[in-house]
C-alpha atoms as a PDB file:
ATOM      1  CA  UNK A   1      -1.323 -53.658  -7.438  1.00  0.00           C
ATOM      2  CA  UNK A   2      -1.106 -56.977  -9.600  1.00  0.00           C
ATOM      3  CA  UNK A   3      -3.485 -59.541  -8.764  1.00  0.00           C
ATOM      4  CA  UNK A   4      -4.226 -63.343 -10.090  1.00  0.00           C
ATOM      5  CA  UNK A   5      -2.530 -64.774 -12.635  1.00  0.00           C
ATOM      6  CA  UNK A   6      -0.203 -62.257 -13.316  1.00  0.00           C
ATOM      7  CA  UNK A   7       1.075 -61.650  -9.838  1.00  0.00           C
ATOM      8  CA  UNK A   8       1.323 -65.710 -10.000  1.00  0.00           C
ATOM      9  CA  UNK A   9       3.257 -65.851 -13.197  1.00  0.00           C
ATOM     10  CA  UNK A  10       5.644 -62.446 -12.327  1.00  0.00           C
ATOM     11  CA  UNK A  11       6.653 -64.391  -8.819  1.00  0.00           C
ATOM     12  CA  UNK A  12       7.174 -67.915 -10.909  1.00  0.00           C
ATOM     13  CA  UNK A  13       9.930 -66.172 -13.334  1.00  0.00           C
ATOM     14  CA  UNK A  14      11.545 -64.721  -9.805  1.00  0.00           C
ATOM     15  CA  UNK A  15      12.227 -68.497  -8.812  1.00  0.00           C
ATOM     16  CA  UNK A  16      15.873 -69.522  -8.418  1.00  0.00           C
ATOM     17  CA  UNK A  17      17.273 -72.537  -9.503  1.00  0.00           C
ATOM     18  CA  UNK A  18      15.944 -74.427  -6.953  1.00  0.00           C
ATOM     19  CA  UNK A  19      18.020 -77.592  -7.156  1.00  0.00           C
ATOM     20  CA  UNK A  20      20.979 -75.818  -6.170  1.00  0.00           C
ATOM     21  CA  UNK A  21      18.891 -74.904  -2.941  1.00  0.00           C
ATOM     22  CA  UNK A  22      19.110 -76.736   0.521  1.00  0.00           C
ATOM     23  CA  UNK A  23      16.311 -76.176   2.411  1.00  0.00           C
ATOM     24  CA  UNK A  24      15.995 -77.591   5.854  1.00  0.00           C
ATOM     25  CA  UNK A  25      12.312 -77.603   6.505  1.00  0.00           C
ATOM     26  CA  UNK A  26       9.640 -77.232   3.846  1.00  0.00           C
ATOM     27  CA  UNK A  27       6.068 -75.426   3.954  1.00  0.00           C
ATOM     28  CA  UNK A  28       3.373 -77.020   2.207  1.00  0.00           C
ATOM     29  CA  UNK A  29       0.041 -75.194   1.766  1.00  0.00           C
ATOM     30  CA  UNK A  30      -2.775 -75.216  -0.567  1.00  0.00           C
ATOM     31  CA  UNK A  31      -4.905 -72.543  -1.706  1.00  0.00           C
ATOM     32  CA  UNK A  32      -8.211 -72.001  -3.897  1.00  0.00           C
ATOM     33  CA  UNK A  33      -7.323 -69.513  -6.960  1.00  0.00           C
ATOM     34  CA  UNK A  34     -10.876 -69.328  -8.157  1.00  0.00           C
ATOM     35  CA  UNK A  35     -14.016 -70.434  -7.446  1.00  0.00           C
ATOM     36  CA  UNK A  36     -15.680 -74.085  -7.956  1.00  0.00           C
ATOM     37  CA  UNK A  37     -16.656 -74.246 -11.805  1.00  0.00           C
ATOM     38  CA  UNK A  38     -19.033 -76.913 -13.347  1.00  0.00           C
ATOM     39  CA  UNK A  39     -18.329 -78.360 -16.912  1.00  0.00           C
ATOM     40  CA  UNK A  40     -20.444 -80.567 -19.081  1.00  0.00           C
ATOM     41  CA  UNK A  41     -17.998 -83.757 -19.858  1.00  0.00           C
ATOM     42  CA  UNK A  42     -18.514 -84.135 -23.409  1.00  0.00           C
ATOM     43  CA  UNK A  43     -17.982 -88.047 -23.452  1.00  0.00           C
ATOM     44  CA  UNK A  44     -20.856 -89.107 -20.417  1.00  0.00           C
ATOM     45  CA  UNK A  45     -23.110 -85.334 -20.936  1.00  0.00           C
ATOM     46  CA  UNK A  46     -22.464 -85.760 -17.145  1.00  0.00           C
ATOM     47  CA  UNK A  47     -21.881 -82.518 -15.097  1.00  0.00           C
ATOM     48  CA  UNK A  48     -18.610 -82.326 -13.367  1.00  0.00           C
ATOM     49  CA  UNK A  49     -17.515 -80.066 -10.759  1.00  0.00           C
ATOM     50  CA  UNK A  50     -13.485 -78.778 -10.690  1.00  0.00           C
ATOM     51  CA  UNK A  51     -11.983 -77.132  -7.642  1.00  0.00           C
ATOM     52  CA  UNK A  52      -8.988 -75.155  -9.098  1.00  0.00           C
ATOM     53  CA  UNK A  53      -6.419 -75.949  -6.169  1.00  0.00           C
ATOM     54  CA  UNK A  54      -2.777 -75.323  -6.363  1.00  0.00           C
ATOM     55  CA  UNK A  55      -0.102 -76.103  -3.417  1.00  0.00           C
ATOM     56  CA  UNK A  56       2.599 -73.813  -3.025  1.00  0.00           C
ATOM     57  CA  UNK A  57       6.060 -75.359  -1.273  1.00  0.00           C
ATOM     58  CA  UNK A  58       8.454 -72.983   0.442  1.00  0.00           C
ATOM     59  CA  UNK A  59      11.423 -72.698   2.632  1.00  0.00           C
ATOM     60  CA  UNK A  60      10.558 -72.497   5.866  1.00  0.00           C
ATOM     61  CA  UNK A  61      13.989 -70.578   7.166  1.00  0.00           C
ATOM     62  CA  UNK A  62      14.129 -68.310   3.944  1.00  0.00           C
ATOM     63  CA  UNK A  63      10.357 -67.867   2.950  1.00  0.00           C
ATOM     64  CA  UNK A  64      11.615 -68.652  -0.397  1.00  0.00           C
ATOM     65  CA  UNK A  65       9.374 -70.249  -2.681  1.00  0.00           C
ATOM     66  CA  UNK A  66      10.396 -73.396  -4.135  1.00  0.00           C
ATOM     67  CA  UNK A  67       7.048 -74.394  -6.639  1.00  0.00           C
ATOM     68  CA  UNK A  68       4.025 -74.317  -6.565  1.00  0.00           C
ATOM     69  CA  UNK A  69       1.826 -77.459  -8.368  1.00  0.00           C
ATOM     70  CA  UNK A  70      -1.326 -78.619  -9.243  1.00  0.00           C
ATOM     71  CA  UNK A  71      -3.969 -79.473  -7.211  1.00  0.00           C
ATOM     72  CA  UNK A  72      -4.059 -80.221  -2.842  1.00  0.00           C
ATOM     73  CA  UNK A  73      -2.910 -83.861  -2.539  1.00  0.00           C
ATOM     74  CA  UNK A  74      -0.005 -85.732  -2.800  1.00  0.00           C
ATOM     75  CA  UNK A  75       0.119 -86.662  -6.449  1.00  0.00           C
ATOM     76  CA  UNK A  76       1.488 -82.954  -6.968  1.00  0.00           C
ATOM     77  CA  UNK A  77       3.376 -82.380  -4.155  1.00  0.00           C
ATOM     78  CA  UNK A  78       4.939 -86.072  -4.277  1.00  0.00           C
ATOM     79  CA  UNK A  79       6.087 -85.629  -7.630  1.00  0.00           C
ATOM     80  CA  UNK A  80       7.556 -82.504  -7.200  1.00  0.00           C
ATOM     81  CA  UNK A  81       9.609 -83.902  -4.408  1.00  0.00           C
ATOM     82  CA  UNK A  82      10.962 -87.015  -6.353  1.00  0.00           C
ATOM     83  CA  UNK A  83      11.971 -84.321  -9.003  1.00  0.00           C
ATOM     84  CA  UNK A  84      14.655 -82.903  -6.588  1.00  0.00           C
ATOM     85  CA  UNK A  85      18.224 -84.011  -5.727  1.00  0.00           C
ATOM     86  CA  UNK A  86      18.268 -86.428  -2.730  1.00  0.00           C
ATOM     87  CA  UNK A  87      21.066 -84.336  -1.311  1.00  0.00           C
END
């Protein structure tokens, strides 16, 4: 069985060009691939804690998946929408 980053990366060279996809409804969903790490920021010597999210969008009719980005919010997901063809 492949696990973490590798079953991550195998599925990500699997993706078709999605562009040339048309999906009809998308799935958006976010997951935790690790657990919450704490690191010193060199500049202020002030702890900071990171929360390695990533969100993966799919086709809804196909369970295709389409990408998967950084992070749970919309900066991600937003930009890989504006990325796509409008048609």
């Amino acid at each position: 069985m492949v696990v973490g980053a590798k079953a991550l990366n195998m599925a990500a060279t699997k993706l078709p060009n999605i562009d040339l996809l048309r999906p009809r409804v998308l799935g958006i969903d976010e997951h935790r691939f690790r657990s919450v790490r704490f690191f010193k920021n060199t500049e202020t010597i002030a702890w900071q804690r990171i929360e390695p999210w990533m969100t993966t969008i799919v086709d809804l009719d196909t369970g295709q998946i389409l990408g998967v980005v950084d992070g749970r919010d919309h900066t991600g997901v937003g930009g890989w929408l504006i990325r796509r063809p409008l048609e």
